[in-house]
N, C-alpha and C. Protein backbone atom coordinates (compact mmCIF):
# COMPACT_ATOMS: atom_id res chain seq x y z
N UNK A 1 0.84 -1.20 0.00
CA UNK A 1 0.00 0.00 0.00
C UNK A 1 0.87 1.24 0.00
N UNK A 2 0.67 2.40 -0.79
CA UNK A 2 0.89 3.24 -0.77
C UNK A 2 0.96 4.39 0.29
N UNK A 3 1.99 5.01 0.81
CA UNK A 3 2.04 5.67 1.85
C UNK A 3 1.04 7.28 1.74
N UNK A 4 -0.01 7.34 1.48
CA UNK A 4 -0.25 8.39 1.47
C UNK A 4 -1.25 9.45 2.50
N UNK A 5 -0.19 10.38 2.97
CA UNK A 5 -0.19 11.23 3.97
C UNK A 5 -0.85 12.30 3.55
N UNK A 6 -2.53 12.19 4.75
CA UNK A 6 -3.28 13.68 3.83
C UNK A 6 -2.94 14.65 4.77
N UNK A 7 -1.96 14.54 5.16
CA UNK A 7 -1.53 15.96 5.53
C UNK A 7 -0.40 16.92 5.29
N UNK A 8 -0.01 16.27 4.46
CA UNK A 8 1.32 16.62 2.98
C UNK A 8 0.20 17.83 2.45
N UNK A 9 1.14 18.59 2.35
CA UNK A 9 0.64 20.17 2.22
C UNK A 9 0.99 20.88 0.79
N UNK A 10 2.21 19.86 0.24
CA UNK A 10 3.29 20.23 -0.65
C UNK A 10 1.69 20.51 -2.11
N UNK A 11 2.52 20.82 -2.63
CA UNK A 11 2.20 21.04 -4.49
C UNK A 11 1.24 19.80 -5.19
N UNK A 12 2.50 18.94 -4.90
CA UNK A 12 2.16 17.69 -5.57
C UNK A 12 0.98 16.80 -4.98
N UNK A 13 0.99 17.13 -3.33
CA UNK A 13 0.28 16.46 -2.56
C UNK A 13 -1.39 16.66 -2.27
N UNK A 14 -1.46 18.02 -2.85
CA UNK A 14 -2.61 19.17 -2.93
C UNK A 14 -3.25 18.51 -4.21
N UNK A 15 -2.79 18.61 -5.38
CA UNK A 15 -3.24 18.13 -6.41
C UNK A 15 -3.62 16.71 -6.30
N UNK A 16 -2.92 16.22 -6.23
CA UNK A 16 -3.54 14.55 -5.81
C UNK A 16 -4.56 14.23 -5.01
N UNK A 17 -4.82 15.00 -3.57
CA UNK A 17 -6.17 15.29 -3.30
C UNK A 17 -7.16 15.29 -4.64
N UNK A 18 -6.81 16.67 -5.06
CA UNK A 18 -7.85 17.33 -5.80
C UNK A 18 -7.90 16.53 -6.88
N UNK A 19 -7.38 15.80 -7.49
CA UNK A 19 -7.31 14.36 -8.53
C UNK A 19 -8.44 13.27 -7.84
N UNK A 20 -8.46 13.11 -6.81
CA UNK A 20 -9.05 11.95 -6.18
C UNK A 20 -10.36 12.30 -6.13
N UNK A 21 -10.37 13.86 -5.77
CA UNK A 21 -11.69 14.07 -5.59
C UNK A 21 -12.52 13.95 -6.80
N UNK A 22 -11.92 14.61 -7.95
CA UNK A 22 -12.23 14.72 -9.36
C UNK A 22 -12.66 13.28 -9.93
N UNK A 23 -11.93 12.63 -9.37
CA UNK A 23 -12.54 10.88 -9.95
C UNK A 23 -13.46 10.31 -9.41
N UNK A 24 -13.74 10.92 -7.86
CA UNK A 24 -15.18 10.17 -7.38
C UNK A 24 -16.33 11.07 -7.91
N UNK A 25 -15.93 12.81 -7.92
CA UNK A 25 -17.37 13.63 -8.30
C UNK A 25 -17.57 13.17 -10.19
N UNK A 26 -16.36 12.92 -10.74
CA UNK A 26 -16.66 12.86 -12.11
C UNK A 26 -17.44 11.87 -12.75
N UNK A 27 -16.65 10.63 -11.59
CA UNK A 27 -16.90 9.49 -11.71
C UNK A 27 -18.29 9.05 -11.92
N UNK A 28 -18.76 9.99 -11.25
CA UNK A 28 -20.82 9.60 -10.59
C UNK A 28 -20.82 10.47 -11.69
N UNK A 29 -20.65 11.42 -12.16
CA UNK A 29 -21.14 11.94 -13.82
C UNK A 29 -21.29 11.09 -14.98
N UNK A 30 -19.79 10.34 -14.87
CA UNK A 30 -19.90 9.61 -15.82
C UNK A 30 -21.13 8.54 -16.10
N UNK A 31 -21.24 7.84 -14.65
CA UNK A 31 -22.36 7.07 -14.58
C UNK A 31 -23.65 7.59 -15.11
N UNK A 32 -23.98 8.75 -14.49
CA UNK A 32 -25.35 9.25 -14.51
C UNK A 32 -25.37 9.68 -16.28
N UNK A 33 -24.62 10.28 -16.60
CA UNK A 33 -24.77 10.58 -17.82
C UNK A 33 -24.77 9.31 -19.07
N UNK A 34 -24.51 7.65 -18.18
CA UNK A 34 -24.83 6.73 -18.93
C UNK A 34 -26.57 6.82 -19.26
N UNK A 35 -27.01 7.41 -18.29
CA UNK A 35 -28.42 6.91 -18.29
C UNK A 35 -29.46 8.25 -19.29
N UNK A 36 -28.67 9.25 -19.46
CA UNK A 36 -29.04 10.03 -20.37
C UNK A 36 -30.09 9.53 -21.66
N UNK A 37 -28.97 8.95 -22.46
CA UNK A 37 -30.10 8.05 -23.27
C UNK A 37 -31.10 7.45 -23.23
N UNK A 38 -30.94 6.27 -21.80
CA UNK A 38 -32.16 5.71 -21.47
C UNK A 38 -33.53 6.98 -21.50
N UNK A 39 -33.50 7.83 -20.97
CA UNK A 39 -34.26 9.63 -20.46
C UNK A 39 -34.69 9.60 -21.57
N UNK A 40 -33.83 9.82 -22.62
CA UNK A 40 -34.15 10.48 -23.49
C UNK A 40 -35.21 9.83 -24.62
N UNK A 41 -34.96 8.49 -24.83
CA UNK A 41 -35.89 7.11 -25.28
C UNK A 41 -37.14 7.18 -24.50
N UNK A 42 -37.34 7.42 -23.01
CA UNK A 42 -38.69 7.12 -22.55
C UNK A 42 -39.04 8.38 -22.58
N UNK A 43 -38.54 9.57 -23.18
CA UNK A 43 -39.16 11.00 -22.76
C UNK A 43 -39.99 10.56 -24.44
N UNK A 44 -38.96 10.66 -25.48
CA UNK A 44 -39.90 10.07 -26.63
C UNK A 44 -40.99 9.27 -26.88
N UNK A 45 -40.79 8.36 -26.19
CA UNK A 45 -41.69 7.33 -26.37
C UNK A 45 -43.19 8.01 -25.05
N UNK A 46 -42.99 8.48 -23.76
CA UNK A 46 -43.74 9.12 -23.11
C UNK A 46 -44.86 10.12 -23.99
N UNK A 47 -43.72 11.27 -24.57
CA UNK A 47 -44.75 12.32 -25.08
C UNK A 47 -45.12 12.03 -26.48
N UNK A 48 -44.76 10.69 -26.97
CA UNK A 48 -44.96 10.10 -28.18
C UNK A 48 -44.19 10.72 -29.22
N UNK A 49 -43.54 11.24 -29.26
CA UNK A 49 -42.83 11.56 -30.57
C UNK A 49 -41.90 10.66 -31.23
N UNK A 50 -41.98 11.02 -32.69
CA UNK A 50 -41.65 9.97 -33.75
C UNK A 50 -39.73 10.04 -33.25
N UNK A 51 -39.49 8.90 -33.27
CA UNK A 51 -38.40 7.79 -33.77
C UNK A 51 -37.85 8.25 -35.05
N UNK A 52 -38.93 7.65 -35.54
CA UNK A 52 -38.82 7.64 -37.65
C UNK A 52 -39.45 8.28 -38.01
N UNK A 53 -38.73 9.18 -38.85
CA UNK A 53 -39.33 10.06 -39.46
C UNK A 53 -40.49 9.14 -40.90
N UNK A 54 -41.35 9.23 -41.48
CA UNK A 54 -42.04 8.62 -42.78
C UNK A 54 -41.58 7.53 -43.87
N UNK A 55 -39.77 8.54 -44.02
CA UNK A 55 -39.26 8.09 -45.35
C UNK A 55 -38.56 6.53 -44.66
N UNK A 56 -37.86 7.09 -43.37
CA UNK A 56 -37.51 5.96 -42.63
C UNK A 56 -38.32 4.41 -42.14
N UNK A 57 -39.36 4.96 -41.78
CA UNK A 57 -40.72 3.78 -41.98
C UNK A 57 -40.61 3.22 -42.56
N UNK A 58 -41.06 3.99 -44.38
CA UNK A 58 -40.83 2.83 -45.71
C UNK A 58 -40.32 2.30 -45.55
N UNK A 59 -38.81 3.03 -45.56
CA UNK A 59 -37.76 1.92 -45.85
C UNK A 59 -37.10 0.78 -45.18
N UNK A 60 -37.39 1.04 -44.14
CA UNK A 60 -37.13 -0.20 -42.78
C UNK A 60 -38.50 -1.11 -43.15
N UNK A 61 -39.37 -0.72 -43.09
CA UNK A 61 -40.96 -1.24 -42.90
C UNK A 61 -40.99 -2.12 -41.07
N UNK A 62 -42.34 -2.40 -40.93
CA UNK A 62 -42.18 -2.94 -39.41
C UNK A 62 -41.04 -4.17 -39.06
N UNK A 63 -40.37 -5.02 -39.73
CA UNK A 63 -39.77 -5.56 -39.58
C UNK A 63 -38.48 -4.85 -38.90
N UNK A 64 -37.83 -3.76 -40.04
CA UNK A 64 -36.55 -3.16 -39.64
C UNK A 64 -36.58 -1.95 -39.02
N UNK A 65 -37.90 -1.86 -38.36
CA UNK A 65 -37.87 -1.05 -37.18
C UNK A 65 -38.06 -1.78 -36.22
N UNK A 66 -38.02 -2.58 -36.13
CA UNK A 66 -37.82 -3.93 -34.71
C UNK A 66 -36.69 -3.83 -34.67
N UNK A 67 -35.98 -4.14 -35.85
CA UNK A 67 -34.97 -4.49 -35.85
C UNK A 67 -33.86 -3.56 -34.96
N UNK A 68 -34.04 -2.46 -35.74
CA UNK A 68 -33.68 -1.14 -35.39
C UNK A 68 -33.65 -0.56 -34.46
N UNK A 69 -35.07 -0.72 -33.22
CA UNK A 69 -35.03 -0.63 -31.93
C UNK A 69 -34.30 -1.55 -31.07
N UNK A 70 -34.29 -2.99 -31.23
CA UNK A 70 -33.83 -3.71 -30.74
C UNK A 70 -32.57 -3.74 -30.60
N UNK A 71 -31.97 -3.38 -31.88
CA UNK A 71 -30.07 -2.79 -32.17
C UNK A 71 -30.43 -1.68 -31.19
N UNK A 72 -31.11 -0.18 -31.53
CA UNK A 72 -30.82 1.02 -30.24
C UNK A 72 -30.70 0.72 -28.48
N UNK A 73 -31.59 -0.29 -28.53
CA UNK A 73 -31.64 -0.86 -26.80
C UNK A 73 -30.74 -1.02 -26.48
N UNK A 74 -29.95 -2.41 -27.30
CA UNK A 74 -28.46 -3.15 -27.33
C UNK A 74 -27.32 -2.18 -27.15
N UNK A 75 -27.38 -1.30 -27.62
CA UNK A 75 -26.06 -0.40 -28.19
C UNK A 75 -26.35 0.97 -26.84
N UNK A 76 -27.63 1.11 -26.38
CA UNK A 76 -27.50 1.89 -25.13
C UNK A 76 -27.65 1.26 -23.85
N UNK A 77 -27.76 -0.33 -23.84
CA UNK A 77 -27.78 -0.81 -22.45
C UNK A 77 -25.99 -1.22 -22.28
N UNK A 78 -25.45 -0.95 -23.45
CA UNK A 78 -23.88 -1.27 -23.25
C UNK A 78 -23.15 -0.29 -23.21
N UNK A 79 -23.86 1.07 -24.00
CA UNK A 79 -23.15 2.07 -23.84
C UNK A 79 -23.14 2.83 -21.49
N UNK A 80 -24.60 1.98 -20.72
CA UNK A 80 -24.83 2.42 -19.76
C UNK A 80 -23.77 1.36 -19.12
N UNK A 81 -23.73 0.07 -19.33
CA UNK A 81 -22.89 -0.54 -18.54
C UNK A 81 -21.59 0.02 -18.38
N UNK A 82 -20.98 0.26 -19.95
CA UNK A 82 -19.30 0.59 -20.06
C UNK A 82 -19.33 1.93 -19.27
N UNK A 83 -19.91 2.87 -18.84
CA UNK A 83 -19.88 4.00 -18.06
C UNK A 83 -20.32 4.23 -17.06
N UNK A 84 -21.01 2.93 -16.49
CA UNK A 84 -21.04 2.48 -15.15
C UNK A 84 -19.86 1.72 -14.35
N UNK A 85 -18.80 1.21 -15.62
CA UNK A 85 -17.63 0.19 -15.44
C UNK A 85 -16.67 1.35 -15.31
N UNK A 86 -16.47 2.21 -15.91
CA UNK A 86 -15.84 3.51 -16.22
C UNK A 86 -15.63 4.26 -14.59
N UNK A 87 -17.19 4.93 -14.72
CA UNK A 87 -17.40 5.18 -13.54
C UNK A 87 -17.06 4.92 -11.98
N UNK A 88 -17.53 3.65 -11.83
CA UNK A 88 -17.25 3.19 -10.74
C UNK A 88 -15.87 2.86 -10.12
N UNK A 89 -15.38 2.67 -11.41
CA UNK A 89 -13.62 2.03 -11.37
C UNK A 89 -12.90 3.94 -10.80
N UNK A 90 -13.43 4.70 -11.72
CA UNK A 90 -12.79 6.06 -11.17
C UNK A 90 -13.52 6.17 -9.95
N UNK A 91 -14.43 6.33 -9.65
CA UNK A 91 -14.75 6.15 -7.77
C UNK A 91 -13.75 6.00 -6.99
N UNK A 92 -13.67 3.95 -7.15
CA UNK A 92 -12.53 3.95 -6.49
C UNK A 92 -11.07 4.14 -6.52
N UNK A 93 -10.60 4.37 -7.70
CA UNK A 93 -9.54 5.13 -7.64
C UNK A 93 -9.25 6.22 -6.76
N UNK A 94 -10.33 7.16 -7.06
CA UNK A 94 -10.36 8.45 -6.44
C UNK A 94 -10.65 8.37 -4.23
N UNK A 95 -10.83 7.18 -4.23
CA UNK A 95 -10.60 6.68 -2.80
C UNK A 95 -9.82 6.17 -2.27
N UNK A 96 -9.05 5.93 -3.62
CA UNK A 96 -7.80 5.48 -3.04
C UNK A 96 -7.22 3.81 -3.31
N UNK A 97 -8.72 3.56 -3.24
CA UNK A 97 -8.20 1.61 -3.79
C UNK A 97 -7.60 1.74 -5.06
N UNK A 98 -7.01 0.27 -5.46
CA UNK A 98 -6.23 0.39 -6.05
C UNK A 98 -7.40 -0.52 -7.76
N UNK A 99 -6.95 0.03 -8.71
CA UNK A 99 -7.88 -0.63 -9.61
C UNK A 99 -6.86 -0.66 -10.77
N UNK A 100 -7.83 -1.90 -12.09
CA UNK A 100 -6.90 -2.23 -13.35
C UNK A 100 -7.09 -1.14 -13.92
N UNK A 101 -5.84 -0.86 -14.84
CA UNK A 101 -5.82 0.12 -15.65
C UNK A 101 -6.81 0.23 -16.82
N UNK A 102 -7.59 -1.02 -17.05
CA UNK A 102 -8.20 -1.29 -18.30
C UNK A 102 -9.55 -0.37 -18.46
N UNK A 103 -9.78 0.12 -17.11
CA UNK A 103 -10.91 1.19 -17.25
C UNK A 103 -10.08 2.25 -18.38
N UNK A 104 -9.04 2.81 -17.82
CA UNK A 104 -8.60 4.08 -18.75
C UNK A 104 -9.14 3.88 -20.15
N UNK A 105 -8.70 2.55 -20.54
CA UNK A 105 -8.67 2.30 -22.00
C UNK A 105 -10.51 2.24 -22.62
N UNK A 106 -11.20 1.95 -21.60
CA UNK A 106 -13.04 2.37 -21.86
C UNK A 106 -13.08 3.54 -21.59
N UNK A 107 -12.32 4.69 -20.87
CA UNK A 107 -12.83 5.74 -21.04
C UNK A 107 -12.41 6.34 -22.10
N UNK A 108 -10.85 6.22 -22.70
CA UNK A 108 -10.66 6.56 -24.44
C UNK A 108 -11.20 6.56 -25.01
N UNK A 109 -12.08 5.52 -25.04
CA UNK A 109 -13.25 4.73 -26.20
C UNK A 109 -14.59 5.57 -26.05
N UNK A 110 -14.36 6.05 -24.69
CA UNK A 110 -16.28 7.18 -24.68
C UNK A 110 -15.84 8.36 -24.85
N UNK A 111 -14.46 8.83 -25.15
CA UNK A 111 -13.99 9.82 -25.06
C UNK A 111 -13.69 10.07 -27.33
N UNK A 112 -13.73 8.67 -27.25
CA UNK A 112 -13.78 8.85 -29.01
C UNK A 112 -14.65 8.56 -29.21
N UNK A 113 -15.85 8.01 -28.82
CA UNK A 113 -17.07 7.52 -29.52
C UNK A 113 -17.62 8.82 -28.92
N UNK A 114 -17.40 9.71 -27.80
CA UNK A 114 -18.11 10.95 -28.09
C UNK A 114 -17.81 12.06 -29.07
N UNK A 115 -16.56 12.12 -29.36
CA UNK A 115 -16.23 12.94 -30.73
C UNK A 115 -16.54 12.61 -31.47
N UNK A 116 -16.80 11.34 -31.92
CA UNK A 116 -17.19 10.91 -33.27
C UNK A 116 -18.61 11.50 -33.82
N UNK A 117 -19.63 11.19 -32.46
CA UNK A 117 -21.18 11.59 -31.88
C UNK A 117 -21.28 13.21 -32.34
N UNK A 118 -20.29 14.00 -31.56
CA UNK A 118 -20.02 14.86 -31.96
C UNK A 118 -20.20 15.85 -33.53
N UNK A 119 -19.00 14.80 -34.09
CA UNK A 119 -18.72 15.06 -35.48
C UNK A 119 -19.89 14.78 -36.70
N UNK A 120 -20.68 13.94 -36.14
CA UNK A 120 -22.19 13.82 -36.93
C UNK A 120 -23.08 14.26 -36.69
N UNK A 121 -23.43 14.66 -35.57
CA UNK A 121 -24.30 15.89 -35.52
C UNK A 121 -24.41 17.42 -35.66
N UNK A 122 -22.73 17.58 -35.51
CA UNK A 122 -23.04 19.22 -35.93
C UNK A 122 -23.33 19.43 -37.26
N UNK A 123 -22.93 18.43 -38.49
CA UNK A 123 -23.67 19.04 -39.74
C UNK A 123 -25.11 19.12 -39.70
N UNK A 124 -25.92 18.84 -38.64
CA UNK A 124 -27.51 19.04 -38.80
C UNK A 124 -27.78 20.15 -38.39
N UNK A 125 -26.59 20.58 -37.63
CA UNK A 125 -27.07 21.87 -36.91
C UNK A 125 -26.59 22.94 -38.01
N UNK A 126 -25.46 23.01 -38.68
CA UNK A 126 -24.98 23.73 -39.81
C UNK A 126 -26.17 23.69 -40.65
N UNK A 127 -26.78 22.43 -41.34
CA UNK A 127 -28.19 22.42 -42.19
C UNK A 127 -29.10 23.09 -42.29
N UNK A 128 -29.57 23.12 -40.47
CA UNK A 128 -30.72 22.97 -40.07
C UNK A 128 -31.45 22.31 -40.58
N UNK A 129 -31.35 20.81 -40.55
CA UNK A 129 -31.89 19.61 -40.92
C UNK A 129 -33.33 19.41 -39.97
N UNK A 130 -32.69 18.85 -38.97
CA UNK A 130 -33.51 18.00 -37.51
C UNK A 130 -33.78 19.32 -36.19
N UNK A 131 -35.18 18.94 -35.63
CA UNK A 131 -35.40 19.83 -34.87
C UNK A 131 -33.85 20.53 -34.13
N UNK A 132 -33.75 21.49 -34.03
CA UNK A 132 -32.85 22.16 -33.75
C UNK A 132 -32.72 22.50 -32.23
N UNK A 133 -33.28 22.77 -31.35
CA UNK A 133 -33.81 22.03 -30.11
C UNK A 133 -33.16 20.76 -29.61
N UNK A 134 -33.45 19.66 -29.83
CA UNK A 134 -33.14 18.21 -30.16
C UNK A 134 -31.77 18.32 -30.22
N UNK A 135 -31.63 18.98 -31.18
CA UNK A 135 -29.97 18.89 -31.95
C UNK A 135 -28.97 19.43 -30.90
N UNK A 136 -29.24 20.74 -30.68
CA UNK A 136 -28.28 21.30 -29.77
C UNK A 136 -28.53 20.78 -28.39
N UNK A 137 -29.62 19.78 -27.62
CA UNK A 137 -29.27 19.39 -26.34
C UNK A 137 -28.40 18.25 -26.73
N UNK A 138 -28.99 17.55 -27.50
CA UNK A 138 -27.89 16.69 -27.94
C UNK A 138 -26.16 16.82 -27.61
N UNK A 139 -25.98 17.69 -28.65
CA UNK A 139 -24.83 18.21 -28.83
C UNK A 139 -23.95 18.42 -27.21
N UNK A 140 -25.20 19.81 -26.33
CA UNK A 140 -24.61 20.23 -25.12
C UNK A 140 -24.75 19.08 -24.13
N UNK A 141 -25.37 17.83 -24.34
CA UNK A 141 -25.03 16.69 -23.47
C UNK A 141 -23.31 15.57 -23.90
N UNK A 142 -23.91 15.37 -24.63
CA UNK A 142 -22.46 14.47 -25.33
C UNK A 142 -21.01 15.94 -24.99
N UNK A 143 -21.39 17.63 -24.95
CA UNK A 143 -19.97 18.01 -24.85
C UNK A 143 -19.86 17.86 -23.29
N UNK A 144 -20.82 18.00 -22.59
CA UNK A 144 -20.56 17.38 -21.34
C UNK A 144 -20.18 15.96 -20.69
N UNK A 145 -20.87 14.83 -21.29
CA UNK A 145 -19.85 13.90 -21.69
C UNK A 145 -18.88 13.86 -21.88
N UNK A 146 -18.36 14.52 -23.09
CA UNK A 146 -16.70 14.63 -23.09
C UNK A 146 -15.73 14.89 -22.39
N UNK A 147 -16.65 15.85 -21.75
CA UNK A 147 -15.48 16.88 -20.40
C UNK A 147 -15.14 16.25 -19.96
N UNK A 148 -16.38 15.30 -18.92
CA UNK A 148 -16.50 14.50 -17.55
C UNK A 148 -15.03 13.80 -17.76
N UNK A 149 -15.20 13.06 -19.20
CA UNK A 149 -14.53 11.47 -19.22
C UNK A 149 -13.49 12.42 -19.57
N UNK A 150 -12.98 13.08 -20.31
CA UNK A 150 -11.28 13.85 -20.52
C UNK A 150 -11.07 14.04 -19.05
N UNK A 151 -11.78 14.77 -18.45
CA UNK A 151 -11.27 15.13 -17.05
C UNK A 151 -11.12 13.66 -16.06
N UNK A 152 -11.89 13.09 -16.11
CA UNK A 152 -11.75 11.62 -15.30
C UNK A 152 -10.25 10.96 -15.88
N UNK A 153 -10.06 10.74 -17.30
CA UNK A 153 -8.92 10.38 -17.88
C UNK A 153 -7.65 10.96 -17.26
N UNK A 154 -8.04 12.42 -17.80
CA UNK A 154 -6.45 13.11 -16.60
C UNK A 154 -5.81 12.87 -15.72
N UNK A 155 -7.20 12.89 -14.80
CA UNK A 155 -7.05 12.74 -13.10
C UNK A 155 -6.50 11.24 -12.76
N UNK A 156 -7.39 11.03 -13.17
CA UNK A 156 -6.61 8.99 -13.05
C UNK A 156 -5.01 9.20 -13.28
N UNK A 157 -4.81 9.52 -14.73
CA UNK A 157 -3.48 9.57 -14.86
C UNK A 157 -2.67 10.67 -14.22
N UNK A 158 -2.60 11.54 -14.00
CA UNK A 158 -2.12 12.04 -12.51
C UNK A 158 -2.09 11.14 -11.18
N UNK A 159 -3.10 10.95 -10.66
CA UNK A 159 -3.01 9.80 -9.70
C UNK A 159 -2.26 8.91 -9.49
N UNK A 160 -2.24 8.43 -10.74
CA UNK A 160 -1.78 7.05 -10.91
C UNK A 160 0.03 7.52 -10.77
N UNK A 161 0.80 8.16 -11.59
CA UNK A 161 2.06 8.69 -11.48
C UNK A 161 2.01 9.62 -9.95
N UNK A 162 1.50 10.18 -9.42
CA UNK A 162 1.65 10.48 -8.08
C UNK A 162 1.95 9.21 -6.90
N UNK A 163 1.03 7.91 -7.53
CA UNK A 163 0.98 6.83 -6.69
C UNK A 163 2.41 6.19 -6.86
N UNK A 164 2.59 6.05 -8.23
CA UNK A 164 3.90 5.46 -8.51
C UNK A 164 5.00 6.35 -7.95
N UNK A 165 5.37 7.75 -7.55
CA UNK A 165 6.52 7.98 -7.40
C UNK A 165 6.76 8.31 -5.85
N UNK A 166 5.37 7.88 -5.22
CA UNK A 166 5.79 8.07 -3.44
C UNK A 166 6.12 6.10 -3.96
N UNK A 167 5.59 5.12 -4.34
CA UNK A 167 6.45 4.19 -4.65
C UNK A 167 7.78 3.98 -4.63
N UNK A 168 8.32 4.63 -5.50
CA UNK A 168 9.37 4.84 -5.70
C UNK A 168 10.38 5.24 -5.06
N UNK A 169 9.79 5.94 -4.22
CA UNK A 169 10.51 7.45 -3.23
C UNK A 169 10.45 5.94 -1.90
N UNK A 170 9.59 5.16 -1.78
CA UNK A 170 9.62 4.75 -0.46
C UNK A 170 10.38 3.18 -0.96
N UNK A 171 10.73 2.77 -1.87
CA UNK A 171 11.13 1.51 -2.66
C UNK A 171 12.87 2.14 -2.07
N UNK A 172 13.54 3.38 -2.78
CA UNK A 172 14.77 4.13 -2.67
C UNK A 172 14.90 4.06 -0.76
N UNK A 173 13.64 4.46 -0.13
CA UNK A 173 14.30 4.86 0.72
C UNK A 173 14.38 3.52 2.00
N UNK A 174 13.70 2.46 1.66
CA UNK A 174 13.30 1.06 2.35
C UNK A 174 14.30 0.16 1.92
């Protein structure tokens, strides 16, 4: 276990606090903002508004809008798990336990699958294609998304090299 003294006052020791903290408050962002989507599916389906637009109907017909929902469910009950896995793993980091690195590498992945998200929706907003409303919460949720998980990414990695070099420092001096 890592020797760490919260009453180290220094530079380095201040920030690492403030790293830890950043991974448990971000952490519960990340989570909660898994469930965004879910919200946003039953707010639709609540006040009834269309899914598919007409042309989309045709062309799916009822079959490949089964289909289609059934793929959207799939692809947001995994997008809620991986940012509940995300999440929780930065929690405990940010408490101090010790966790696999392999979260970092799922938060890269929400951190590029939100740019990507990103990158296809602002041409609707350039268009003015799709309710515009719609478009830009969209948009101002996923850039909040982004933050969370860039900032969770950081902090971890700060942490993590803060953890390693009182390691180090106590490996030299033991």
């Amino acid at each position: 276990m890592v020797n760490e003294n919260v009453l180290a006052n220094d530079r380095e020791a201040i920030k690492y606090r403030r790293n830890c903290n950043t991974l448990v408050i971000l952490g519960t962002g990340v989570i909660l903002y898994g469930f965004w989507g879910i919200i946003k599916l039953a707010m639709y389906l609540i006040f009834g508004l269309e899914l598919f637009d007409e042309a989309d109907m045709e062309e799916l017909g009822p079959i490949g809008i089964v289909f289609t929902l059934v793929i959207l469910v799939i692809l947001m009950a995994s997008d809620v798990l991986l940012r509940l896995h995300v999440g929780l793993r930065a929690r405990k980091e940010g408490s101090g336990q010790n966790v696999r690195r392999t979260y970092l590498v799922w938060a890269a992945w929400l951190i590029i699958e939100s740019l990507i998200s990103i990158c296809i929706v602002v041409p609707d907003i350039i268009d003015l294609e799709n309710d515009l409303i719609d478009t830009f919460l969209s948009v101002f949720m996923e850039l909040v998304s982004l933050s969370f998980t860039i900032q969770v990414f950081i902090a971890a990695i700060s942490v993590r090299r803060y953890k390693k070099k009182l390691r180090e420092g106590a490996n030299r001096a033991g």
